[in-house]
C-alpha atoms as a PDB file:
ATOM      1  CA  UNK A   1      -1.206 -12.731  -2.057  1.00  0.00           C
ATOM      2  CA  UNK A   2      -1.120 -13.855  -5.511  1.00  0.00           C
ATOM      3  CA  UNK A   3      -3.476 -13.216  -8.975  1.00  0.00           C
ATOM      4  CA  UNK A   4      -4.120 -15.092 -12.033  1.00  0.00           C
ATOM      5  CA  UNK A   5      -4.555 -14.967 -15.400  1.00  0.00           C
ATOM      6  CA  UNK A   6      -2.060 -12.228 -15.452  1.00  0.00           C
ATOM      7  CA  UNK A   7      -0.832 -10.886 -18.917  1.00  0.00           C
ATOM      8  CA  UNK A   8       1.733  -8.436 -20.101  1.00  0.00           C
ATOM      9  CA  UNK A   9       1.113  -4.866 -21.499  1.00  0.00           C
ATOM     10  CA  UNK A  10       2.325  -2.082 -22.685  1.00  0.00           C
ATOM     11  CA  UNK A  11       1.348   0.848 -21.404  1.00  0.00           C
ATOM     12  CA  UNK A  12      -0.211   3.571 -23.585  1.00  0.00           C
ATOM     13  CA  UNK A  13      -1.963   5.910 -21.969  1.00  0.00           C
ATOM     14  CA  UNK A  14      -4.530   7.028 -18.783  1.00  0.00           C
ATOM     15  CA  UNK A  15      -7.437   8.867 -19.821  1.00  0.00           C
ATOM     16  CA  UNK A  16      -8.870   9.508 -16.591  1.00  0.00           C
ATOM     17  CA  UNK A  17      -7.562   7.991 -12.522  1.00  0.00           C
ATOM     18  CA  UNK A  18      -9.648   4.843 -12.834  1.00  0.00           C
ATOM     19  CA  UNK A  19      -8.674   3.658 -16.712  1.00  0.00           C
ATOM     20  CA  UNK A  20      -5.686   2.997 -18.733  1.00  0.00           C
ATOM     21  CA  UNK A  21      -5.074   1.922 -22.280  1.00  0.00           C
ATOM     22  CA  UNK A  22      -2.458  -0.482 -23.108  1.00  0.00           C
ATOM     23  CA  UNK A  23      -1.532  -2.294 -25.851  1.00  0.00           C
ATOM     24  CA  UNK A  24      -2.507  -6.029 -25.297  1.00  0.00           C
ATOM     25  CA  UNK A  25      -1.652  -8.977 -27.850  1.00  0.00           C
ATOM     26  CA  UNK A  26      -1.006  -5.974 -30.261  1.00  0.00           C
ATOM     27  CA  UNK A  27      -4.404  -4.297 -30.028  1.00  0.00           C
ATOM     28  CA  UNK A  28      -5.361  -1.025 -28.125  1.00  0.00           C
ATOM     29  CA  UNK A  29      -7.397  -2.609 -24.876  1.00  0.00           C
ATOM     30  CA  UNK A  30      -9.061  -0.650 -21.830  1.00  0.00           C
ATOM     31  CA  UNK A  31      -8.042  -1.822 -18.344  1.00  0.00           C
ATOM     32  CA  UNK A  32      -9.441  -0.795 -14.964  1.00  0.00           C
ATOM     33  CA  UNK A  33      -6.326   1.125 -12.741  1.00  0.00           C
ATOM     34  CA  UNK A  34      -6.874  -0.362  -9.173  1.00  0.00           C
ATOM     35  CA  UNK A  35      -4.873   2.839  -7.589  1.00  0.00           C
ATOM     36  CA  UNK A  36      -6.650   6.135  -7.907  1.00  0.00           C
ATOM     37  CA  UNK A  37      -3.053   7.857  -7.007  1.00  0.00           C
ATOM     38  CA  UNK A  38      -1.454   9.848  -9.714  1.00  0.00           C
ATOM     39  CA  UNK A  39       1.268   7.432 -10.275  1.00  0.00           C
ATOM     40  CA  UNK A  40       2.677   9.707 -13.013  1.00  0.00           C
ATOM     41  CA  UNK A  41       6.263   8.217 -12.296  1.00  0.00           C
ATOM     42  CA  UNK A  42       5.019   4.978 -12.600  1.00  0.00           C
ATOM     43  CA  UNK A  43       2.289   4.945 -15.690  1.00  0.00           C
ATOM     44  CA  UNK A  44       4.801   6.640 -18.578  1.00  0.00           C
ATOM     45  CA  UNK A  45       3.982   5.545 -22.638  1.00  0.00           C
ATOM     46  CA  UNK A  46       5.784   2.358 -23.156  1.00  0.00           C
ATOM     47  CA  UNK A  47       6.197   1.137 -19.608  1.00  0.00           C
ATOM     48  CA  UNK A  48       5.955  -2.462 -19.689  1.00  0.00           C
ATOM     49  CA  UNK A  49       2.421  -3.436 -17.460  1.00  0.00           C
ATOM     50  CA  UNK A  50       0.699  -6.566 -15.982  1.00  0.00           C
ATOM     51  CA  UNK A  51      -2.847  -6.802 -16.414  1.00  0.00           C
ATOM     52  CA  UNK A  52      -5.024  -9.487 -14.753  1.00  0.00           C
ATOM     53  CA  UNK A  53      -8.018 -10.876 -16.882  1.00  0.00           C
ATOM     54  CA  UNK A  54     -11.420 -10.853 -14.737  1.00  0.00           C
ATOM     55  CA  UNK A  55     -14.379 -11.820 -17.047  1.00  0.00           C
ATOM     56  CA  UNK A  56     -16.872 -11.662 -14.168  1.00  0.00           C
ATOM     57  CA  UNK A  57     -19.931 -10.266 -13.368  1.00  0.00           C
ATOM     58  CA  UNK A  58     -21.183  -6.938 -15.178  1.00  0.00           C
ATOM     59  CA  UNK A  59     -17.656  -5.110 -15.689  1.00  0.00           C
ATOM     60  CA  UNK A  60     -16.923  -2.374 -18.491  1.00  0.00           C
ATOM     61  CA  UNK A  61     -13.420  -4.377 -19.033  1.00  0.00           C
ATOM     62  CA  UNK A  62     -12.259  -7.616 -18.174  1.00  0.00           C
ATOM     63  CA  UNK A  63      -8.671  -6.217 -17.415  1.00  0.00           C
ATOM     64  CA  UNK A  64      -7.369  -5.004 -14.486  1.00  0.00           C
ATOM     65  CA  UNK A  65      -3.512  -3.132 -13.980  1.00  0.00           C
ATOM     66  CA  UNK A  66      -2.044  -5.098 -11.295  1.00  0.00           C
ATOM     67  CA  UNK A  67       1.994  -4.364 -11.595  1.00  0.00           C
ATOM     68  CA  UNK A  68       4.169  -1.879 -13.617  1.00  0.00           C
ATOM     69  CA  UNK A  69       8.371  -1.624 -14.654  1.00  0.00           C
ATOM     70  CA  UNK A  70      10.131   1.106 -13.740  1.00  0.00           C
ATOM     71  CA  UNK A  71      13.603   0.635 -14.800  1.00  0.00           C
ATOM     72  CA  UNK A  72      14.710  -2.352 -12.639  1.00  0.00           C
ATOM     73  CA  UNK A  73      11.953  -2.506 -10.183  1.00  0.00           C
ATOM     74  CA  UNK A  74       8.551  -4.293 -10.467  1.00  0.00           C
ATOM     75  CA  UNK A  75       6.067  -2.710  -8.460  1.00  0.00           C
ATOM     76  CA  UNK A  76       2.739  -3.433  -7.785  1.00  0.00           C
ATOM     77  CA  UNK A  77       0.093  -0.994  -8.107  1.00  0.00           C
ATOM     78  CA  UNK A  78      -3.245  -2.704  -6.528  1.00  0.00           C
ATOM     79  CA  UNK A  79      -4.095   0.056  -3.514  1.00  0.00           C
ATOM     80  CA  UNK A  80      -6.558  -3.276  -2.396  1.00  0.00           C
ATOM     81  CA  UNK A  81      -3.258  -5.031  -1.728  1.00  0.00           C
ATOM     82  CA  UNK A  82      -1.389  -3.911   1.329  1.00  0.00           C
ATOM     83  CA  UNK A  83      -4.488  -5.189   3.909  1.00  0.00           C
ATOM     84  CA  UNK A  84      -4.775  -8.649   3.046  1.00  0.00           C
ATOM     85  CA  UNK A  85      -0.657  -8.356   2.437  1.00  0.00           C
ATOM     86  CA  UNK A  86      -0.207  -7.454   6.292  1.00  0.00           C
ATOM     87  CA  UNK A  87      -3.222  -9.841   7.051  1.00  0.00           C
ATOM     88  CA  UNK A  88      -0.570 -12.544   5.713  1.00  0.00           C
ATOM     89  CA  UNK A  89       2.257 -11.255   7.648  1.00  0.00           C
ATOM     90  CA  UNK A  90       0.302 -10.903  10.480  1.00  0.00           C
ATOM     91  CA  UNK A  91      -1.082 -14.039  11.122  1.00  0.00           C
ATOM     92  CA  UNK A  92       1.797 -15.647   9.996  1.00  0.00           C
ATOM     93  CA  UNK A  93       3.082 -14.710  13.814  1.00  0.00           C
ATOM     94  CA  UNK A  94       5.322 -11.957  12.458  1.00  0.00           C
ATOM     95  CA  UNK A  95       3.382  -8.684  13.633  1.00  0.00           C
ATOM     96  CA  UNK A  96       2.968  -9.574  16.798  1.00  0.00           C
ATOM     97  CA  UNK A  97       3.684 -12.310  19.239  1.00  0.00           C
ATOM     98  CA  UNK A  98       0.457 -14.404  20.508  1.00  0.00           C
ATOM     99  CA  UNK A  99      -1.795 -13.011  18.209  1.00  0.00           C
ATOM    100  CA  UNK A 100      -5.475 -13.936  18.977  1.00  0.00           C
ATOM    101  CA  UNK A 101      -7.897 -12.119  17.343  1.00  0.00           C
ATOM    102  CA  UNK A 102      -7.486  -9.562  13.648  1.00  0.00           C
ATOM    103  CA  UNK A 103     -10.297  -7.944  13.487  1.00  0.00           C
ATOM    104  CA  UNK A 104     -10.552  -5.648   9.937  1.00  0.00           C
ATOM    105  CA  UNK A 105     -12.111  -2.131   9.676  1.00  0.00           C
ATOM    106  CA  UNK A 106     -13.078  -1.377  12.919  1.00  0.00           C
ATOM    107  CA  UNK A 107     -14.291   2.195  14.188  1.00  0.00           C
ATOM    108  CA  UNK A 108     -12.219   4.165  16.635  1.00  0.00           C
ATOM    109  CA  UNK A 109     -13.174   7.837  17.081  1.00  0.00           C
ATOM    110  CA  UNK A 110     -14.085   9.331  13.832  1.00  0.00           C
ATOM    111  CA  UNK A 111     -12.446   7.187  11.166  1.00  0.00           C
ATOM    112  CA  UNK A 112     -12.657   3.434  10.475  1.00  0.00           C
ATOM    113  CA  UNK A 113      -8.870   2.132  11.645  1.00  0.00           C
ATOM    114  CA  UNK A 114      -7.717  -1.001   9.088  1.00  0.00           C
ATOM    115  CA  UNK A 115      -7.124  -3.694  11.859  1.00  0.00           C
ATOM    116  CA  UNK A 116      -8.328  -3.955  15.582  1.00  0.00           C
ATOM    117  CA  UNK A 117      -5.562  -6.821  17.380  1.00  0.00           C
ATOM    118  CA  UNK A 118      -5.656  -9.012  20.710  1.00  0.00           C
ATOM    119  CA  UNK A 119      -2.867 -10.658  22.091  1.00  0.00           C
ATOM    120  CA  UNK A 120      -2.818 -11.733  24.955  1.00  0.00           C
ATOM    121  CA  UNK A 121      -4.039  -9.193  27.517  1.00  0.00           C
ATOM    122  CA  UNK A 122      -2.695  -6.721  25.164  1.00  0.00           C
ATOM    123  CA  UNK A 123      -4.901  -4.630  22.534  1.00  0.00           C
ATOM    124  CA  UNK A 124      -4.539  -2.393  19.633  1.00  0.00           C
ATOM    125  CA  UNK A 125      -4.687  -0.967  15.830  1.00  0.00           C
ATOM    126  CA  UNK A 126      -3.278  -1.002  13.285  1.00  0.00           C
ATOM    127  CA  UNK A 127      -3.256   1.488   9.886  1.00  0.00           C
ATOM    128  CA  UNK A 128      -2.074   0.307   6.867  1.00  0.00           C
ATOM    129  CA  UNK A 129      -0.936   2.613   3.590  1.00  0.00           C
ATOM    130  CA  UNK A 130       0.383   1.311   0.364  1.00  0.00           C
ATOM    131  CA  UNK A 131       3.654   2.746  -1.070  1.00  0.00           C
ATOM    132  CA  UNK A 132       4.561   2.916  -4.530  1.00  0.00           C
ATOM    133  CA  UNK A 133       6.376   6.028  -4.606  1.00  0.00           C
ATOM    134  CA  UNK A 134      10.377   5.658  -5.169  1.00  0.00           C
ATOM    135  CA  UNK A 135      13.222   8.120  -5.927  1.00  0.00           C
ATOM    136  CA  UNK A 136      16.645   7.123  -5.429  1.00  0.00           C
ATOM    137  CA  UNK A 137      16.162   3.736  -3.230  1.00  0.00           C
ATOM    138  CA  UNK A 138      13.732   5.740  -0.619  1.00  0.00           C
ATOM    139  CA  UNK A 139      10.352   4.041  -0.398  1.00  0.00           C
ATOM    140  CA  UNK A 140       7.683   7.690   0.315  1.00  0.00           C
ATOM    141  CA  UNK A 141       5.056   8.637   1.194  1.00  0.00           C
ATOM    142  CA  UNK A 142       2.399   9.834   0.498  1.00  0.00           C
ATOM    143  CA  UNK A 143       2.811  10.358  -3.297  1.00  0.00           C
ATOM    144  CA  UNK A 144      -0.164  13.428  -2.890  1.00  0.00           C
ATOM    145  CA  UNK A 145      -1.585  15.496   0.200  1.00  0.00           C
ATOM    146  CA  UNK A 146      -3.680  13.009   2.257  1.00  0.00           C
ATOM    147  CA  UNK A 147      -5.692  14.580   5.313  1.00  0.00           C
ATOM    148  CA  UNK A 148      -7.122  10.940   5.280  1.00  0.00           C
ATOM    149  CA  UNK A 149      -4.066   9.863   6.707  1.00  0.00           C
ATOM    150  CA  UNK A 150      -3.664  12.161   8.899  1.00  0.00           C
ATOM    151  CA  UNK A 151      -6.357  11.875  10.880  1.00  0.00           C
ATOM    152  CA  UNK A 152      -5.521   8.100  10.957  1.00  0.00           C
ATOM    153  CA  UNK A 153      -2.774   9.417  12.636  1.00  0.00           C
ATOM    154  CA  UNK A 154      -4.190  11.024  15.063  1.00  0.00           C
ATOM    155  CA  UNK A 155      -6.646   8.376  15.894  1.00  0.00           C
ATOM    156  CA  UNK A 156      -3.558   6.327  16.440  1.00  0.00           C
ATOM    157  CA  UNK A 157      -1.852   9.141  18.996  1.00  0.00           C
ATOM    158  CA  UNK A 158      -5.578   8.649  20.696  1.00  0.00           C
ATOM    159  CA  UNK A 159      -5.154   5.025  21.039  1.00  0.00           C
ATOM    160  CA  UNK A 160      -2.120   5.484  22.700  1.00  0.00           C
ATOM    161  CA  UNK A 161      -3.604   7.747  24.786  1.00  0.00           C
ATOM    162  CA  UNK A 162      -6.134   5.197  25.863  1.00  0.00           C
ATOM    163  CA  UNK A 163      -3.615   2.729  26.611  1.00  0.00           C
ATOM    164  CA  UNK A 164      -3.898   0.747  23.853  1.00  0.00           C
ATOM    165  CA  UNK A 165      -1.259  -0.116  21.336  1.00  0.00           C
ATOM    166  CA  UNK A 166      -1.191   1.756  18.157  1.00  0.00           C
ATOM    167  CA  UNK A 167       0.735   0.849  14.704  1.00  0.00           C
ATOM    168  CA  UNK A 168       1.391   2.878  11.369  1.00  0.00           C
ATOM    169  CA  UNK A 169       2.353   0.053   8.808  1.00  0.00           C
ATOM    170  CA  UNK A 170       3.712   1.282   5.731  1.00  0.00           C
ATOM    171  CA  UNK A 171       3.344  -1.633   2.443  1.00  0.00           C
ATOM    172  CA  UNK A 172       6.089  -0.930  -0.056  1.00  0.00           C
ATOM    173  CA  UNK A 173       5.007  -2.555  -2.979  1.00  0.00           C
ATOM    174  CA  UNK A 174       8.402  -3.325  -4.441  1.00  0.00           C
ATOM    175  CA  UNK A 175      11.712  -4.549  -3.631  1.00  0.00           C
ATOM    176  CA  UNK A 176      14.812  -3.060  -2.628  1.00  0.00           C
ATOM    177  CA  UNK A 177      14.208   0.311  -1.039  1.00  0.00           C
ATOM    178  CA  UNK A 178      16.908   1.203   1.283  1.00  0.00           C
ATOM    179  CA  UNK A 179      14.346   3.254   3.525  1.00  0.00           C
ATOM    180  CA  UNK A 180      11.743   4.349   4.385  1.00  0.00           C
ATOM    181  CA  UNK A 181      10.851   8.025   4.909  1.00  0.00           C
ATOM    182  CA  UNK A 182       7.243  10.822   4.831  1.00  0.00           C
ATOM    183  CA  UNK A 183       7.531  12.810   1.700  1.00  0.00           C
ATOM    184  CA  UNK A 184       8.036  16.151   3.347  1.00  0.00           C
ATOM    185  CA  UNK A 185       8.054  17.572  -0.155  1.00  0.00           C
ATOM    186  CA  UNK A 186       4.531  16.883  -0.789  1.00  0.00           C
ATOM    187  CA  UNK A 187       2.593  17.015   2.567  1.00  0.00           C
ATOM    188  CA  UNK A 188       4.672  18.329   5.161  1.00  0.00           C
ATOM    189  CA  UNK A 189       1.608  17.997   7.602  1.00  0.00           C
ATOM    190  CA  UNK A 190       1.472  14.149   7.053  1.00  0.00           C
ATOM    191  CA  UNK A 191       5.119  14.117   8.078  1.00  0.00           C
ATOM    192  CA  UNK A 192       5.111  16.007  11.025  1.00  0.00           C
ATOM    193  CA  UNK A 193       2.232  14.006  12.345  1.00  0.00           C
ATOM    194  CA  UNK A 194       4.132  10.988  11.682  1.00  0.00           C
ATOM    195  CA  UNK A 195       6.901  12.076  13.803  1.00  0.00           C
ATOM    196  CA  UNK A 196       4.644  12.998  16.505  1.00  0.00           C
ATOM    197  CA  UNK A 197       2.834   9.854  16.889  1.00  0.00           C
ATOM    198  CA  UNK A 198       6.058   8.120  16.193  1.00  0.00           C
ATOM    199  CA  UNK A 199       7.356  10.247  19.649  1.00  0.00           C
ATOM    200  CA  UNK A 200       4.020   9.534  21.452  1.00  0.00           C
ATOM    201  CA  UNK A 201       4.251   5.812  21.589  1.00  0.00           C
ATOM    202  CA  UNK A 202       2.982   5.025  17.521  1.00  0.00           C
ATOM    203  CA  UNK A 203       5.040   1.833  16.149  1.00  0.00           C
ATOM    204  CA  UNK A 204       6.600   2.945  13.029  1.00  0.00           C
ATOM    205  CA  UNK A 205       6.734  -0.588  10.850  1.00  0.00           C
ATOM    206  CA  UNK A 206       7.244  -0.574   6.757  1.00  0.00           C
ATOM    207  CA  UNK A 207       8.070  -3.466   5.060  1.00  0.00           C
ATOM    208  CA  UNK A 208       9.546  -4.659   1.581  1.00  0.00           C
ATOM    209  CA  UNK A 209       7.774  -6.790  -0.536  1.00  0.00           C
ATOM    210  CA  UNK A 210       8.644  -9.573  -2.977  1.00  0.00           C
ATOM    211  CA  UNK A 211       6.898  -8.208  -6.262  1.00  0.00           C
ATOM    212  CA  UNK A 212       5.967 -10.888  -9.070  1.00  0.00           C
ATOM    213  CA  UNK A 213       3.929 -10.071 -12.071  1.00  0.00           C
ATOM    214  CA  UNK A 214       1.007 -12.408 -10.465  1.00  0.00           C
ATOM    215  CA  UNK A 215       2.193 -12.042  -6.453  1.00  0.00           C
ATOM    216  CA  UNK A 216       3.305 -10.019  -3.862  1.00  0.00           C
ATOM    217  CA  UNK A 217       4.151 -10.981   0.106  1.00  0.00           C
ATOM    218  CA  UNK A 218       5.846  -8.947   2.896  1.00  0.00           C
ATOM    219  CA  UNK A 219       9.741  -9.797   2.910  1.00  0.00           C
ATOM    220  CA  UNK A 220      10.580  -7.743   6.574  1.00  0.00           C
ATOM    221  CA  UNK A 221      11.210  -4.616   7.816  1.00  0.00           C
ATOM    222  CA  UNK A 222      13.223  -1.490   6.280  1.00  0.00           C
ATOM    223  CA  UNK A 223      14.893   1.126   7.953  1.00  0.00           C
ATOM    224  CA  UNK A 224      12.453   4.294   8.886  1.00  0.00           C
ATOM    225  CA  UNK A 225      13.843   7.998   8.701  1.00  0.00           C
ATOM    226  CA  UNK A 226      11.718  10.580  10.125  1.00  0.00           C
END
C-alpha cells in the first residue's frame, strides 16, 4: 500500500482524538489523525511525523498523519491500513493456498467480520486489527479496552464451531518486533479470549511490516505468545 504527496512534520500537539498540530514548512498546520487510539507513546511534542497532502473534496485540512518516529522505529499510524495491507498479502497467495474468492465486510452473527475467504472447498473469516503499540521489541495489543474485539472473537470461536475456518490477523505497523503478544495489562478479557479461540481451532497470524514514510506492505509472520 503506498501514499503520496507525503511531507515531514513535527509534531506539536493533539487537541482532541481526530486532530493534531504540527509544525509544517515552519508554520503551525492542522492535520486530520487517521487512528482514533490514544497513541500517547507515539504522538509526544517534537516527534518527527509524516503527513500526506489531500486537497480534495470539502475537507477542514488538506493534511492527513500517516507515519510517526519513535526512537528507531517508523510506524505507521493509518487504522484504514491493515485491510487493504492483508488484502495485498492475501491475494498475493500468501494467506492461504488456492484462494478464490475475498470477500470484505461480511456479516456473521452479530458483528460485521473484515474478510469472508473460499478456497477450494474450504471456507472462512478472517479479522484484522492494527498494531502500533510497542514496548521493548513486543508488538501489543490492544493499546485500550476493546469489547469490539472481543466479540470478533467470539464470532470467530462460532465459525469454528460451524465448521468453517476462522483467523485473528494481527497488522504490526512497524518493523522489527520480536513478538507478538495480548496486552494483558490493559484488557485482560481481550487476552483470555484470544487464548481461547486460539485453543478452539482460531489461527493466530501477525505479521511485520516494511514501514516507509509514503508505504507500508506485510513482510511475514512473527512469533505469537499467548
Amino acid at each position: 500500500m503506498e501514499y503520496e504527496n507525503i511531507r515531514a512534520a513535527r509534531f506539536l500537539s493533539r487537541p482532541n482524538r481526530f486532530v493534531a498540530i504540527v509544525e509544517l514548512d515552519g508554520e503551525e498546520t492542522v492535520c486530520h489523525v487517521k487512528n482514533t487510539g490514544r497513541c500517547r507513546e507515539l504522538l509526544v511534542p517534537g516527534a518527527t511525523v509524516y503527513v500526506q497532502e489531500r486537497r480534495t473534496g470539502n475537507r477542514k485540512t488538506p493534511f492527513d498523519l500517516i507515519a510517526v518516529e519513535k526512537g528507531q522505529l517508523l510506524i505507521n499510524m493509518d487504522s484504514q491500513a491493515p485491510n487493504p495491507v492483508f488484502r495485498e498479502y492475501a491475494e498475493g497467495g500468501r494467506f492461504t493456498e488456492g484462494l478464490t474468492l475475498l470477500q470484505p465486510e461480511v456479516r456473521r452473527g452479530d458483528s460485521r467480520l473484515d474478510f469472508y475467504y473460499e478456497a477450494g472447498s474450504r471456507r472462512g473469516f478472517a479479522e484484522v486489527k492494527g498494531v502500533t503499540l510497542e514496548q521493548d521489541g513486543v508488538a501489543l495489543f490492544p493499546d485500550a479496552p476493546t469489547q469490539r474485539g472481543v466479540r470478533h472473537l467470539r464470532e470467530l470461536i462460532a465459525c469454528r464451531e460451524a465448521g468453517l475456518e476462522a483467523w485473528a490477523v494481527f497488522i504490526i505497523q512497524m518493523r522489527g518486533a520480536v513478538r507478538f503478544e495480548p496486552n494483558r495489562a490493559t484488557h485482560p478479557g481481550f487476552a483470555e479470549t484470544l487464548l481461547e479461540a486460539a485453543g478452539r481451532g482460531v489461527g493466530i497470524l501477525a505479521l511485520e511490516c516494511l514501514i516507509t514514510p509514503g508505504s507500508i506492505s506485510v513482510l511475514g509472520p512473527v512469533d505469537v505468545r499467548l
